[in-house]
N, C-alpha and C. Protein backbone atom coordinates (compact mmCIF):
# COMPACT_ATOMS: atom_id res chain seq x y z
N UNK A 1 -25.76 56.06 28.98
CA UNK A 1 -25.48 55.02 28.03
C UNK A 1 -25.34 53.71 28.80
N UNK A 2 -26.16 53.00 27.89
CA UNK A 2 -25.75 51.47 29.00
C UNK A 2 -24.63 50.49 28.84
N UNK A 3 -24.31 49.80 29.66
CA UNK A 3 -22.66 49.28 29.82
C UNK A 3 -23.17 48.15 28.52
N UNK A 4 -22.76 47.59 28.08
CA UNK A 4 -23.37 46.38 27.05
C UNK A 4 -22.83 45.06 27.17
N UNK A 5 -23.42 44.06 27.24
CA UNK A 5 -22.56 42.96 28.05
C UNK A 5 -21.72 42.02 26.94
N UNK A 6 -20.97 41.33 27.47
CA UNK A 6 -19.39 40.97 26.47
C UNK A 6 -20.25 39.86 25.38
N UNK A 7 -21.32 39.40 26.16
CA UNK A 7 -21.75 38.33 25.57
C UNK A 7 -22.89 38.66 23.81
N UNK A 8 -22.85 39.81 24.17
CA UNK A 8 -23.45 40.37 22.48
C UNK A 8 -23.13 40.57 21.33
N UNK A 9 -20.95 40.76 21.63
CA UNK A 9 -20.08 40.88 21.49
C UNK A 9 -19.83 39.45 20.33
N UNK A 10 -19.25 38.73 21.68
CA UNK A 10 -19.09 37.36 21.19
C UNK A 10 -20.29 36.11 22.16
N UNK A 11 -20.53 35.97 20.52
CA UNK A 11 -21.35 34.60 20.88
C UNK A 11 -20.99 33.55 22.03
N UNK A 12 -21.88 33.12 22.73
CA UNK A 12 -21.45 31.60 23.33
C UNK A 12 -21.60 30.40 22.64
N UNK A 13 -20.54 29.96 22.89
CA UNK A 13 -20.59 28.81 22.18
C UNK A 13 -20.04 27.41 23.91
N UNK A 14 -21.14 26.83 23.78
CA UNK A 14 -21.29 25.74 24.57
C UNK A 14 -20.39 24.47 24.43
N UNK A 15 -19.36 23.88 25.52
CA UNK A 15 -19.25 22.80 25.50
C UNK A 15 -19.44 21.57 25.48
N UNK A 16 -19.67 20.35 25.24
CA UNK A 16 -19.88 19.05 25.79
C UNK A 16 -19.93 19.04 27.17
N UNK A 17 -20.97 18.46 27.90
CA UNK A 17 -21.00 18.04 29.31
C UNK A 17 -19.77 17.09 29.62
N UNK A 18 -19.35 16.56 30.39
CA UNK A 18 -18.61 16.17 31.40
C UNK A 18 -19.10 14.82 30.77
N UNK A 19 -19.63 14.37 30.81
CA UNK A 19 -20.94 13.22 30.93
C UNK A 19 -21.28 12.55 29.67
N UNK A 20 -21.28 13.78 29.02
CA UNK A 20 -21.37 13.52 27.03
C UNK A 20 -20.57 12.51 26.40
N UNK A 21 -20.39 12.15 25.49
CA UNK A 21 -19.53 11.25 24.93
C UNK A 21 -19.26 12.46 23.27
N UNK A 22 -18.41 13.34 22.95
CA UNK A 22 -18.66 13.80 22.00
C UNK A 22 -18.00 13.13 20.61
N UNK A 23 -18.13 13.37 19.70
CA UNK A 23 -17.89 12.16 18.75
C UNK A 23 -16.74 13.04 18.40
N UNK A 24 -15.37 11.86 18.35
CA UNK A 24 -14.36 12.80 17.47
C UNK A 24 -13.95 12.29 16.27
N UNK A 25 -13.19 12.71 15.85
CA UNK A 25 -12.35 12.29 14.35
C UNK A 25 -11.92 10.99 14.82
N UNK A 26 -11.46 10.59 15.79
CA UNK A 26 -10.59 9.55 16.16
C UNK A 26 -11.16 8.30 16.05
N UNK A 27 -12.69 8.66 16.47
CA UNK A 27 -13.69 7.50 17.04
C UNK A 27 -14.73 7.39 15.73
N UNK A 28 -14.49 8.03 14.41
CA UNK A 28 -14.89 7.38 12.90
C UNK A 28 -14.06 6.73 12.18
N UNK A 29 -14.87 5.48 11.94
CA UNK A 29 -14.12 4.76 10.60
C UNK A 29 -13.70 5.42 9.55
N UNK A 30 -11.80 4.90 8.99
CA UNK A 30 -11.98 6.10 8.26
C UNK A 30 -12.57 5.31 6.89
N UNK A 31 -12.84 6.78 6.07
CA UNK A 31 -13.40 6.06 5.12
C UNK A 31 -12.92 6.73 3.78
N UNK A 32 -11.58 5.45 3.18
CA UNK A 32 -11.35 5.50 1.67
C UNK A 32 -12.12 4.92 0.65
N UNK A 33 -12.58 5.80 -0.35
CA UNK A 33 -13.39 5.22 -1.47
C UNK A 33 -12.33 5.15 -2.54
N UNK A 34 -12.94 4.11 -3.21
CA UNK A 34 -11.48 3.89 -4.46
C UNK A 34 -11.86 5.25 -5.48
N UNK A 35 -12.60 6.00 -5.42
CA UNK A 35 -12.14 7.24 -6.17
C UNK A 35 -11.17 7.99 -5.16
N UNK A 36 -11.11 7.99 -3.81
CA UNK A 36 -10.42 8.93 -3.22
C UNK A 36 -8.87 7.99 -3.47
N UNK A 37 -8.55 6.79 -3.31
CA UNK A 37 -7.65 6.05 -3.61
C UNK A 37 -7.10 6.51 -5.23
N UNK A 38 -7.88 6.53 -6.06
CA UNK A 38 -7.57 6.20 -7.33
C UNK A 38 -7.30 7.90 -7.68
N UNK A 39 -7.22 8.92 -6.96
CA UNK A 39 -6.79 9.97 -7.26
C UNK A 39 -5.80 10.59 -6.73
N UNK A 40 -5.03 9.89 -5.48
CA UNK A 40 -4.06 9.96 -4.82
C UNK A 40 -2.74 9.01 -5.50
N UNK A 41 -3.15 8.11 -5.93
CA UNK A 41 -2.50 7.30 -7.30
C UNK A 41 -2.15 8.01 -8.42
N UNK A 42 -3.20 8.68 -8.78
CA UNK A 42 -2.62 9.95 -9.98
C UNK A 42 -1.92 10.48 -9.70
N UNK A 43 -2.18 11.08 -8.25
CA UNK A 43 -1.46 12.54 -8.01
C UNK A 43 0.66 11.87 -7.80
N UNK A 44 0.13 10.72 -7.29
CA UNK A 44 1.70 10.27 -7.16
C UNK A 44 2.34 9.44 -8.19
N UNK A 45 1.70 9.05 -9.05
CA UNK A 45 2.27 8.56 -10.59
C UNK A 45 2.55 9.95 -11.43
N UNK A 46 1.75 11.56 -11.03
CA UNK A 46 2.13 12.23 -11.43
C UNK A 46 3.46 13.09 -11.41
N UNK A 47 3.88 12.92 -9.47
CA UNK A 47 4.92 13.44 -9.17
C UNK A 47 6.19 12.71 -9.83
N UNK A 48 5.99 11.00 -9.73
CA UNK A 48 6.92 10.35 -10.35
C UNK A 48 7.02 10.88 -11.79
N UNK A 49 6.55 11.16 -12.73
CA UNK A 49 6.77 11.87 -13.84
C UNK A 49 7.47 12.73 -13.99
N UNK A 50 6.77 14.04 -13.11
CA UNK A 50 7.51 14.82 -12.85
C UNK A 50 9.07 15.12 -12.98
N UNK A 51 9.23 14.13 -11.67
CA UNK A 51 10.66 13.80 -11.24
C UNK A 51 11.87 13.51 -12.59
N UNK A 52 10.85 12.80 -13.49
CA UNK A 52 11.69 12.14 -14.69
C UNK A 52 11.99 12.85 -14.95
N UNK A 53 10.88 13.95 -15.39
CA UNK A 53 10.99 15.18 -16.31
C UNK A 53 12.51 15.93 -16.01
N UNK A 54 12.46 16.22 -14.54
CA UNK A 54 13.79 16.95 -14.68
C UNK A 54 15.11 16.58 -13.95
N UNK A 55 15.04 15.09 -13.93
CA UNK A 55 15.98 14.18 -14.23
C UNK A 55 17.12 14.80 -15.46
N UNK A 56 17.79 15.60 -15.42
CA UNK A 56 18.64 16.42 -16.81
C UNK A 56 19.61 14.38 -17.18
N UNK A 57 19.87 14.11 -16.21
CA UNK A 57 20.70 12.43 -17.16
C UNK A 57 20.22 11.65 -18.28
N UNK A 58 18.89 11.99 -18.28
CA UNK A 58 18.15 10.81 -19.36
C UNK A 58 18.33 12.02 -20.21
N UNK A 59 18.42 13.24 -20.63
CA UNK A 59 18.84 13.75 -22.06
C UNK A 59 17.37 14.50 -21.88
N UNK A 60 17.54 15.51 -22.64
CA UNK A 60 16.31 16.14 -23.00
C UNK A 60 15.16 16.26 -23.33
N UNK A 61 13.70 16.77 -22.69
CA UNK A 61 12.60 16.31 -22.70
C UNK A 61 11.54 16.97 -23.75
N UNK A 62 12.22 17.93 -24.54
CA UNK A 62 11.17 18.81 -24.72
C UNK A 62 11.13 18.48 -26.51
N UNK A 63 9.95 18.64 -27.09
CA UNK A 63 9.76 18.13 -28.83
C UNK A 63 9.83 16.43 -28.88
N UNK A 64 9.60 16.07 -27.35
CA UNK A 64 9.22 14.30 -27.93
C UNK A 64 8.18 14.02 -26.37
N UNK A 65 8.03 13.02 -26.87
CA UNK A 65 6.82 12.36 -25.54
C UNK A 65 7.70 11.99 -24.33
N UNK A 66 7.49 11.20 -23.10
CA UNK A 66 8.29 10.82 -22.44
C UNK A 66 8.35 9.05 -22.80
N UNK A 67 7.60 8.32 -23.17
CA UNK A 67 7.70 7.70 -23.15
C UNK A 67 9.08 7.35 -24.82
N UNK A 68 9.23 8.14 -25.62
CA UNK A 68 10.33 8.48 -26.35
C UNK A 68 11.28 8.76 -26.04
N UNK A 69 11.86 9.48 -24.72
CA UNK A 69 12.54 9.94 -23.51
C UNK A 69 13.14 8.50 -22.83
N UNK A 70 12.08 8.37 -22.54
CA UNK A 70 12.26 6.90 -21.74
C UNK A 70 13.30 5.82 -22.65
N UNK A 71 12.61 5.11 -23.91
CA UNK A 71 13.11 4.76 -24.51
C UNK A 71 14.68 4.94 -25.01
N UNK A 72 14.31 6.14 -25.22
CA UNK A 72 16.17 6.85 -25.91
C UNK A 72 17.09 6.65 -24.42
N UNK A 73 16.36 7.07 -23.47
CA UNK A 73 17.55 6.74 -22.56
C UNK A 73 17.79 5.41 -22.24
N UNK A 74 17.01 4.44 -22.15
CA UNK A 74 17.62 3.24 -22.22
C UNK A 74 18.01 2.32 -23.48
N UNK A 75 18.33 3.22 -24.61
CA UNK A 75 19.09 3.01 -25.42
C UNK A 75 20.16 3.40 -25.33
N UNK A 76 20.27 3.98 -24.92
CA UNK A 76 22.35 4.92 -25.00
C UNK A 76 22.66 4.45 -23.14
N UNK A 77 21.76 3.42 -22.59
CA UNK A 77 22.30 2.87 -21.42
C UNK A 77 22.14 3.80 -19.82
N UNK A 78 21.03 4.50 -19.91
CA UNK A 78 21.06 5.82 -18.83
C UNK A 78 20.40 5.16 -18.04
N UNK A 79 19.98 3.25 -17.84
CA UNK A 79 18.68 2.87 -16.90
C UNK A 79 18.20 4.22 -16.39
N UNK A 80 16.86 3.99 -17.53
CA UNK A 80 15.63 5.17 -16.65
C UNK A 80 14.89 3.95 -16.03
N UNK A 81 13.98 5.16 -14.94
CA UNK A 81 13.30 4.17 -14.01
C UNK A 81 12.16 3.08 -14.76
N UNK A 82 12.25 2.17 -14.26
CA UNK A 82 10.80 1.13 -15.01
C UNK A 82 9.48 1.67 -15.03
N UNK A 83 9.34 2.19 -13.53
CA UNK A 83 8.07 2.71 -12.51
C UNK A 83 7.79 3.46 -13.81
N UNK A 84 8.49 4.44 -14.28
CA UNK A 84 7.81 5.85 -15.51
C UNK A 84 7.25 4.45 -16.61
N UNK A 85 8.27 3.77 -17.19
CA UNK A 85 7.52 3.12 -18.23
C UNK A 85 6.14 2.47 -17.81
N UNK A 86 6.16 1.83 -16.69
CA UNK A 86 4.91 1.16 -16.43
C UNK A 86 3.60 1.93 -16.91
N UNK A 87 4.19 3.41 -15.78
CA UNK A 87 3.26 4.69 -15.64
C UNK A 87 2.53 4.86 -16.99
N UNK A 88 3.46 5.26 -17.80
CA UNK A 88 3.35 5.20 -19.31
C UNK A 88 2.37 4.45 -20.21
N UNK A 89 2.66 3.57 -19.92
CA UNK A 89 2.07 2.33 -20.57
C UNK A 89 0.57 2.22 -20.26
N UNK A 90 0.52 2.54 -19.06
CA UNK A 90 -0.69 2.24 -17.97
C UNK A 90 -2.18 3.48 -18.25
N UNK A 91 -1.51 4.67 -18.43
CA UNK A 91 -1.72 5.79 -18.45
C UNK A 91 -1.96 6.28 -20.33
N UNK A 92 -2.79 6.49 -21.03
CA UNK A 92 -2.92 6.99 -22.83
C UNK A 92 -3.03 8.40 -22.51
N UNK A 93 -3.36 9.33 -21.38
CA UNK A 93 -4.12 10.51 -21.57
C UNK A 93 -2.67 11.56 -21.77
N UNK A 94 -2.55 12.07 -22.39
CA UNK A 94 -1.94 13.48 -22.78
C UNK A 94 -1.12 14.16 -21.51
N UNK A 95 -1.48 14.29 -20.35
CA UNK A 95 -1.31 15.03 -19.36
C UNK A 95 0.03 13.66 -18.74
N UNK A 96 -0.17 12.45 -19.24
CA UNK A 96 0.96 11.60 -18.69
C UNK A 96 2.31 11.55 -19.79
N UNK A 97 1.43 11.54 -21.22
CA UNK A 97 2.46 11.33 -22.22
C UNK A 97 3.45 12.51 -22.20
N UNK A 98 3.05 13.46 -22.50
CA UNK A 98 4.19 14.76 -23.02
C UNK A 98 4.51 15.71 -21.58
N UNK A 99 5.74 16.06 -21.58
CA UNK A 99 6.83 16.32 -20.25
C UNK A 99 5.99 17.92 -20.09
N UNK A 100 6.40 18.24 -18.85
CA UNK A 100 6.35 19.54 -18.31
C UNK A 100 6.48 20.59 -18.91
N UNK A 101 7.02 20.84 -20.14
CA UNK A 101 7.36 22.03 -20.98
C UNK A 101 6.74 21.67 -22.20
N UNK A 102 5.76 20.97 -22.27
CA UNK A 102 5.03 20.67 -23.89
C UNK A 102 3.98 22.01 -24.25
N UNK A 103 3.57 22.76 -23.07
CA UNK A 103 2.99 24.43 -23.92
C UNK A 103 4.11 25.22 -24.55
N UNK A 104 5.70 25.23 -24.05
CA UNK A 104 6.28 25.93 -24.60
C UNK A 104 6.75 25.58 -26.14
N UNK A 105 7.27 26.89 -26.21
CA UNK A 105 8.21 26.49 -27.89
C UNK A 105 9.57 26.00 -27.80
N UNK A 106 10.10 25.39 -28.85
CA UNK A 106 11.02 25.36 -28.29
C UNK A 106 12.15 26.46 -29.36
């Protein structure tokens, strides 16, 4: 039986010469596109929501919108944050208006 050599095993995989210049992450421009911008914006206007959501001081979230939430608490004096109203305001789609527990029943 013949001995079988390591290299059949595992592949070689070749380095850069000495000499090379190899291109790294470091040495590309980086590059933000305002969709990659404008979805990292969601994702963190989303967490701020979030946060409201289970904020228990502003009173209960569930059978009204937040921006109704919002409101009621700065009626009975709970300063909720502005940032959510802006959010609110800024934002019509469904997934911003109604809180974290809007599939459940109540």
């Amino acid at each position: 039986m013949a001995a079988k050599q390591i290299t059949s095993a595992f592949p070689i995989v070749k380095k850069p010469n000495r000499g090379q210049k190899s291109m790294k992450d470091s040495d590309q421009l980086p590059s933000t596109s305002t969709h990659d911008q404008a979805a990292v914006d969601s994702i963190d206007d989303l967490q701020i929501l979030k946060n409201f959501d289970l904020t228990l001081e502003f009173g209960p979230c569930t059978g009204i919108t937040r921006l109704e939430r919002w409101e009621r608490a700065q009626k009975h004096g709970l300063n909720p944050p502005d940032e959510v109203k802006d959010i609110l305001l800024k934002n019509k789609d469904e997934e911003y208006q109604m809180c974290l527990w809007k599939d459940y029943e109540i």
